[in-house]
C-alpha atoms as a PDB file:
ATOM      1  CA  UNK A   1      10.286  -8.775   2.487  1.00  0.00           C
ATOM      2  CA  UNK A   2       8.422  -5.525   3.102  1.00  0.00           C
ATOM      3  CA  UNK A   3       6.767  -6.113   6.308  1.00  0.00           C
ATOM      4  CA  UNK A   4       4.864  -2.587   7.035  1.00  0.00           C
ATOM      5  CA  UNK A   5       4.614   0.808   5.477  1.00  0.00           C
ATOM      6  CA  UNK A   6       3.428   3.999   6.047  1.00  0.00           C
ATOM      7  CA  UNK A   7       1.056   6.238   4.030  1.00  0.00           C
ATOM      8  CA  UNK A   8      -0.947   9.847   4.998  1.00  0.00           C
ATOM      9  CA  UNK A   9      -4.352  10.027   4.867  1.00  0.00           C
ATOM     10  CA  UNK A  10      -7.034  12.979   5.442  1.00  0.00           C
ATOM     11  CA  UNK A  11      -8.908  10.379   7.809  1.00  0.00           C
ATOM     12  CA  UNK A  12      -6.599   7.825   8.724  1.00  0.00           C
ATOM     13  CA  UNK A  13      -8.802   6.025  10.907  1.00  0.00           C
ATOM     14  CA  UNK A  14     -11.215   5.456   8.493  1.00  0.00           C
ATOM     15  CA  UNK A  15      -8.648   4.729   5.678  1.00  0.00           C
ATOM     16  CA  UNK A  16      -7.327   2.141   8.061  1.00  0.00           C
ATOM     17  CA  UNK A  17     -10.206   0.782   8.374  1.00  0.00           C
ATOM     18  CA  UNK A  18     -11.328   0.366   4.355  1.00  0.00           C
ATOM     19  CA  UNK A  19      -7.510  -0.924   4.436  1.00  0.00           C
ATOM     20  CA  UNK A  20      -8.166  -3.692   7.179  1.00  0.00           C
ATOM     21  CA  UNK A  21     -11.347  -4.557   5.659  1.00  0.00           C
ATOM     22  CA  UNK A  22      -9.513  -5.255   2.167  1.00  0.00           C
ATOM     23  CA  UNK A  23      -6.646  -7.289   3.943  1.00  0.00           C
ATOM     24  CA  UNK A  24      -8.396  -9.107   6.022  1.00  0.00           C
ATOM     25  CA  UNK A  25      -7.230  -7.684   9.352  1.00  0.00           C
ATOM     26  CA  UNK A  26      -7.992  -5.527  12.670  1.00  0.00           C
ATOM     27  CA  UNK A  27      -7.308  -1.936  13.440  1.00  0.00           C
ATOM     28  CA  UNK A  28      -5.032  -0.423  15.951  1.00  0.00           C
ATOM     29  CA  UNK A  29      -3.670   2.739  17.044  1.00  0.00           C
ATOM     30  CA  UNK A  30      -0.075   3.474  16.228  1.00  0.00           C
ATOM     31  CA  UNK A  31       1.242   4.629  19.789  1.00  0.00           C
ATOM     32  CA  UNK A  32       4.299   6.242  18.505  1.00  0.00           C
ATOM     33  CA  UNK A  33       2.124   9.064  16.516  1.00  0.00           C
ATOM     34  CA  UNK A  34      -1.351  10.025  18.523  1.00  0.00           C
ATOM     35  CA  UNK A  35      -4.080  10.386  15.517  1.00  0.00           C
ATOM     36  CA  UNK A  36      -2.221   7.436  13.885  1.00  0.00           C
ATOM     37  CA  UNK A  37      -3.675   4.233  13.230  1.00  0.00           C
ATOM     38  CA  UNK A  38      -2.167   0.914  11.616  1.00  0.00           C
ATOM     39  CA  UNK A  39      -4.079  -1.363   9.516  1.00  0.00           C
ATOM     40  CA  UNK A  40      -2.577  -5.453  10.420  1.00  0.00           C
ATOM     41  CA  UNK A  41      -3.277  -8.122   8.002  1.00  0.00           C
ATOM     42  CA  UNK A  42      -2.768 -10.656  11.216  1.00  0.00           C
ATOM     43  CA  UNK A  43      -0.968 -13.089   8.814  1.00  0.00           C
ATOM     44  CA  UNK A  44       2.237 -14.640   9.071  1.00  0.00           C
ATOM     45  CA  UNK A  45       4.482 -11.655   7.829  1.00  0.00           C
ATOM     46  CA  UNK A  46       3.520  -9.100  10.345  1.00  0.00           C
ATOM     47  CA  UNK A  47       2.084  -7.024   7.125  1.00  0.00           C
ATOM     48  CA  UNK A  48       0.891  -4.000   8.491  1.00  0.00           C
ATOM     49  CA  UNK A  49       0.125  -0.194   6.777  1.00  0.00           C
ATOM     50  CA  UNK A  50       0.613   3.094   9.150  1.00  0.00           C
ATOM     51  CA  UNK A  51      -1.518   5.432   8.288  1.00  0.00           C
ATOM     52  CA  UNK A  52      -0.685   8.972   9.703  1.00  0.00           C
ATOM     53  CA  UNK A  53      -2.564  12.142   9.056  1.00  0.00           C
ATOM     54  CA  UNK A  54      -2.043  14.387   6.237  1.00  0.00           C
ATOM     55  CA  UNK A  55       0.899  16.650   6.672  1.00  0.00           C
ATOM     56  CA  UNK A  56       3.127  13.794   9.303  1.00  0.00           C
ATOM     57  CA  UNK A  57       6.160  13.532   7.161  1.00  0.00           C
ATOM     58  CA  UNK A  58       9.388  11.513   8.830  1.00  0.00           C
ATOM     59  CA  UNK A  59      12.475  13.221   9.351  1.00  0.00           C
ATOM     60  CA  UNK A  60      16.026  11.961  10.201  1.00  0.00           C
ATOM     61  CA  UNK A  61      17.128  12.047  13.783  1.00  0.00           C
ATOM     62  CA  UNK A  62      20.219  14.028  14.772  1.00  0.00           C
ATOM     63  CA  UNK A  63      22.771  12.180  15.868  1.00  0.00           C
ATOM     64  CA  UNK A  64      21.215   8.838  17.603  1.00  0.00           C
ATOM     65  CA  UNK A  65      17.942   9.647  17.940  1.00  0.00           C
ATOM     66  CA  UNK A  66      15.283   7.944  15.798  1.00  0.00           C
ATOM     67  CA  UNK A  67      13.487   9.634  13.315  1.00  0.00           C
ATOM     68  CA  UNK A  68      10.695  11.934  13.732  1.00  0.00           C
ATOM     69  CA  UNK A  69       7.417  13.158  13.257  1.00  0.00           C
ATOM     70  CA  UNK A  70       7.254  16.515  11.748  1.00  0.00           C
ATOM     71  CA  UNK A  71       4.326  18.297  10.425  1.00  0.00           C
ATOM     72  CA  UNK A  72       4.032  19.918   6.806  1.00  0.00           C
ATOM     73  CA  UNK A  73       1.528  22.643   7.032  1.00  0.00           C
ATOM     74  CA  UNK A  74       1.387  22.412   2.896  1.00  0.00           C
ATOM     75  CA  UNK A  75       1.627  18.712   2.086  1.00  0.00           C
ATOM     76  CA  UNK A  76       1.271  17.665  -1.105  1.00  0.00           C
ATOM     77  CA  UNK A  77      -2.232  15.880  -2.393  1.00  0.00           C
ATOM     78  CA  UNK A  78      -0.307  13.473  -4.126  1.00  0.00           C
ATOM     79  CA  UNK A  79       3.075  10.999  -3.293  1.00  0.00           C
ATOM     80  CA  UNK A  80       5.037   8.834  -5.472  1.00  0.00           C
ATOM     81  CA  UNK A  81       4.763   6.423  -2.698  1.00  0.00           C
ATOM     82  CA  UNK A  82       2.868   3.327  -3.169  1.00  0.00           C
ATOM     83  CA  UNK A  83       3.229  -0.676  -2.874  1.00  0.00           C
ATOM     84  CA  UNK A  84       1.249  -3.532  -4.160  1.00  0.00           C
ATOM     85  CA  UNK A  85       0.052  -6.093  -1.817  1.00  0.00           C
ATOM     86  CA  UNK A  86      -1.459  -9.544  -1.944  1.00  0.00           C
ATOM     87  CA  UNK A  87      -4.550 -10.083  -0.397  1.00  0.00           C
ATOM     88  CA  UNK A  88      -6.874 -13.386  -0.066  1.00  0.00           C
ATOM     89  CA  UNK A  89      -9.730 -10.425  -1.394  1.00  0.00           C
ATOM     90  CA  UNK A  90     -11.773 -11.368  -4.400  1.00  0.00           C
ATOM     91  CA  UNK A  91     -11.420  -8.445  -7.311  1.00  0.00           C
ATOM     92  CA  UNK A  92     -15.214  -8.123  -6.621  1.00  0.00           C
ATOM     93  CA  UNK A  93     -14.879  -7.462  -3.003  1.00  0.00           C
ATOM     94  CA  UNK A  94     -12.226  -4.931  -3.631  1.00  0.00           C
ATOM     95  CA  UNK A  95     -14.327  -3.165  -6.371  1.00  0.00           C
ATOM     96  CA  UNK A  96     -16.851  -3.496  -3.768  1.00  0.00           C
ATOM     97  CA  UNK A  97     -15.622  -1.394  -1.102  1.00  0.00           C
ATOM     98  CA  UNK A  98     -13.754   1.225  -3.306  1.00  0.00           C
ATOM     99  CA  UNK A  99     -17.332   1.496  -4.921  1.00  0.00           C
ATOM    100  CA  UNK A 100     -18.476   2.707  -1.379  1.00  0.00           C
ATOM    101  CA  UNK A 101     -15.979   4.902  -0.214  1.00  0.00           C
ATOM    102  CA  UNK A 102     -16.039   6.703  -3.772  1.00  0.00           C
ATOM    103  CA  UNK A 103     -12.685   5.749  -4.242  1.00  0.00           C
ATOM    104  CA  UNK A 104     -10.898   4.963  -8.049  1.00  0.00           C
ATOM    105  CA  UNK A 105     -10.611   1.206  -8.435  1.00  0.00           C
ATOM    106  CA  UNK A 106      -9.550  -0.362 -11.645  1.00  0.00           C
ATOM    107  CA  UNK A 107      -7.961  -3.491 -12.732  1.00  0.00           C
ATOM    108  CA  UNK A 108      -4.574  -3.155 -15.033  1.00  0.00           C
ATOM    109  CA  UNK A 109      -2.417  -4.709 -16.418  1.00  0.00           C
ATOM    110  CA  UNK A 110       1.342  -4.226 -15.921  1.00  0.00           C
ATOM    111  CA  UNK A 111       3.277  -4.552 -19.598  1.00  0.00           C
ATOM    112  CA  UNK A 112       1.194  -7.424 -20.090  1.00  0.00           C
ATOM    113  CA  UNK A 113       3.743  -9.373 -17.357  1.00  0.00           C
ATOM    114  CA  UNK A 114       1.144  -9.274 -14.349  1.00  0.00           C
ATOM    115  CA  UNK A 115      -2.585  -7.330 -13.406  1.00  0.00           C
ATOM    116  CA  UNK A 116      -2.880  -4.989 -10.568  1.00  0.00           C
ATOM    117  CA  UNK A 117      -6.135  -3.379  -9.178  1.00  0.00           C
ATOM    118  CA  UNK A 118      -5.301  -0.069  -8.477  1.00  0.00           C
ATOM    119  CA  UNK A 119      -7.104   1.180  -5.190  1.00  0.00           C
ATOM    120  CA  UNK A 120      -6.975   4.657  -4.535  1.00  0.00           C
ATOM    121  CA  UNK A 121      -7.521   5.542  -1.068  1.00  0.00           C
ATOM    122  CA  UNK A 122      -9.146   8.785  -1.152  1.00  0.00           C
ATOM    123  CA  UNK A 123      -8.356   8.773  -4.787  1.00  0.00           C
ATOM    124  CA  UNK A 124      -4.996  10.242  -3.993  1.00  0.00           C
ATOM    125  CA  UNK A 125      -2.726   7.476  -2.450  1.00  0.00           C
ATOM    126  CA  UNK A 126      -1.622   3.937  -4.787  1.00  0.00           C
ATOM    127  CA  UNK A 127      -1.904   0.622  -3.148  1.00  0.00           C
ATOM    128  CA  UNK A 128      -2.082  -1.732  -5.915  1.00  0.00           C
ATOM    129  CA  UNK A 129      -3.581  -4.761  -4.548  1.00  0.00           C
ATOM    130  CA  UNK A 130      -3.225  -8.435  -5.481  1.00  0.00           C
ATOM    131  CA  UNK A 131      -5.604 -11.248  -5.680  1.00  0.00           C
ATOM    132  CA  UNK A 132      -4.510 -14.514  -5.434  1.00  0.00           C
ATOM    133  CA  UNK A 133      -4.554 -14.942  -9.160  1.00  0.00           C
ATOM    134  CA  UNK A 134      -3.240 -11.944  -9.884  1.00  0.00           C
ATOM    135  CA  UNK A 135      -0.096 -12.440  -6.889  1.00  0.00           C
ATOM    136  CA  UNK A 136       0.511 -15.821  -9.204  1.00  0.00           C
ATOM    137  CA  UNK A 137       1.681 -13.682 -11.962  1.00  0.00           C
ATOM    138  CA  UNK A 138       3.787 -11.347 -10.198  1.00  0.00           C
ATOM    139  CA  UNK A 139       5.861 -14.134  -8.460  1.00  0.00           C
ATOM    140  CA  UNK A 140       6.569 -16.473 -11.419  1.00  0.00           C
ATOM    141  CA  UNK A 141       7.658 -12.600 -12.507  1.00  0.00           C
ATOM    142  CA  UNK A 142       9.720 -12.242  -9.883  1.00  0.00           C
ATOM    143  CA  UNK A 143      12.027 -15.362  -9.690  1.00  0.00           C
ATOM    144  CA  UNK A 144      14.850 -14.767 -10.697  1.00  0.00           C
ATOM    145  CA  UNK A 145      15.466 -17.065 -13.892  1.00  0.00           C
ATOM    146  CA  UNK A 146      12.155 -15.084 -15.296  1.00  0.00           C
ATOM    147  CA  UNK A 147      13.757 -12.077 -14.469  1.00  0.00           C
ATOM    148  CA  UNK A 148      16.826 -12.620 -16.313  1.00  0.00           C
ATOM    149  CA  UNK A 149      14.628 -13.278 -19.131  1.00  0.00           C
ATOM    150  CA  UNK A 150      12.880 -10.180 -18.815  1.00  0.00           C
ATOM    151  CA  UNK A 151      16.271  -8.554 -18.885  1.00  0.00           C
ATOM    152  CA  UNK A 152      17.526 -10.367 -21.827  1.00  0.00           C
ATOM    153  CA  UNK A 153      14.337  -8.686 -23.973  1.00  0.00           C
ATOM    154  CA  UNK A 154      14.511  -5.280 -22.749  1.00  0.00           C
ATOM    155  CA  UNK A 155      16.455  -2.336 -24.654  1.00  0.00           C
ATOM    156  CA  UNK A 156      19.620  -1.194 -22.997  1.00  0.00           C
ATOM    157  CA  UNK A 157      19.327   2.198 -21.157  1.00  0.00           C
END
């Protein structure tokens, strides 16, 4: 179970906010990173998205120290970082509030096996949210017997 993750933003506060408003959930700054902010869904999970500023990468410690906070003066636009998230959100709402941030938000379908709506957050970072309906699809996906299934049909590599 994925219970946070972390993602950069240009504005992180505000991205956390859009974020909390799509989940459900409150705001708070993320004391180990000043400028840092975490979006919490306040469900039972803990789920919770960092969102750091633009160029706050994570490094490896040395030796036993924790990892840390480095800055990239040329970060990328772009990551092939993303996750997909259920949320009690209606695909209206979420069109809704990508509609007034200016943000890319579209509904797809993955392979036909479950839909997605793509949210974008400054239509450069993937969080692929799930309604309820849509969260349906993705778990009967996800057991294991459907898996195996899935598995059965595909082409060898």
């Amino acid at each position: 179970m994925i219970h946070h993750i972390s993602i950069s933003a240009q504005n992180p506060r505000h991205v956390a906010e859009v974020l909390a408003s799509v989940i459900g959930g409150l705001v708070v700054p993320f004391p180990p990173h000043p400028g840092s902010f975490m979006a919490f869904a306040g469900d039972e999970y803990g789920t919770a998205i960092e969102v750091y500023p633009l160029g706050i990468e994570l490094a490896p410690g040395q030796e036993e120290q924790d990892a840390n906070f480095v800055n990239n003066a040329s970060p990328s636009q772009l990551s092939a970082t993303h996750a997909a998230i259920s949320v009690k959100a209606s695909q209206e709402q979420i069109e809704e509030i990508g509609k007034r941030e200016g943000w890319r938000v579209r509904r797809f379908s993955r392979e036909g096996l479950f839909d997605v709506i793509e949210f974008w957050i400054e239509n450069r970072v993937l969080v692929e949210f799930l309604t309820p309906e849509m969260a349906s699809q993705y778990l009967a996906l996800a057991k294991p017997e459907a898996l195996e299934a899935l598995m059965a049909q595909s082409t060898p590599v």
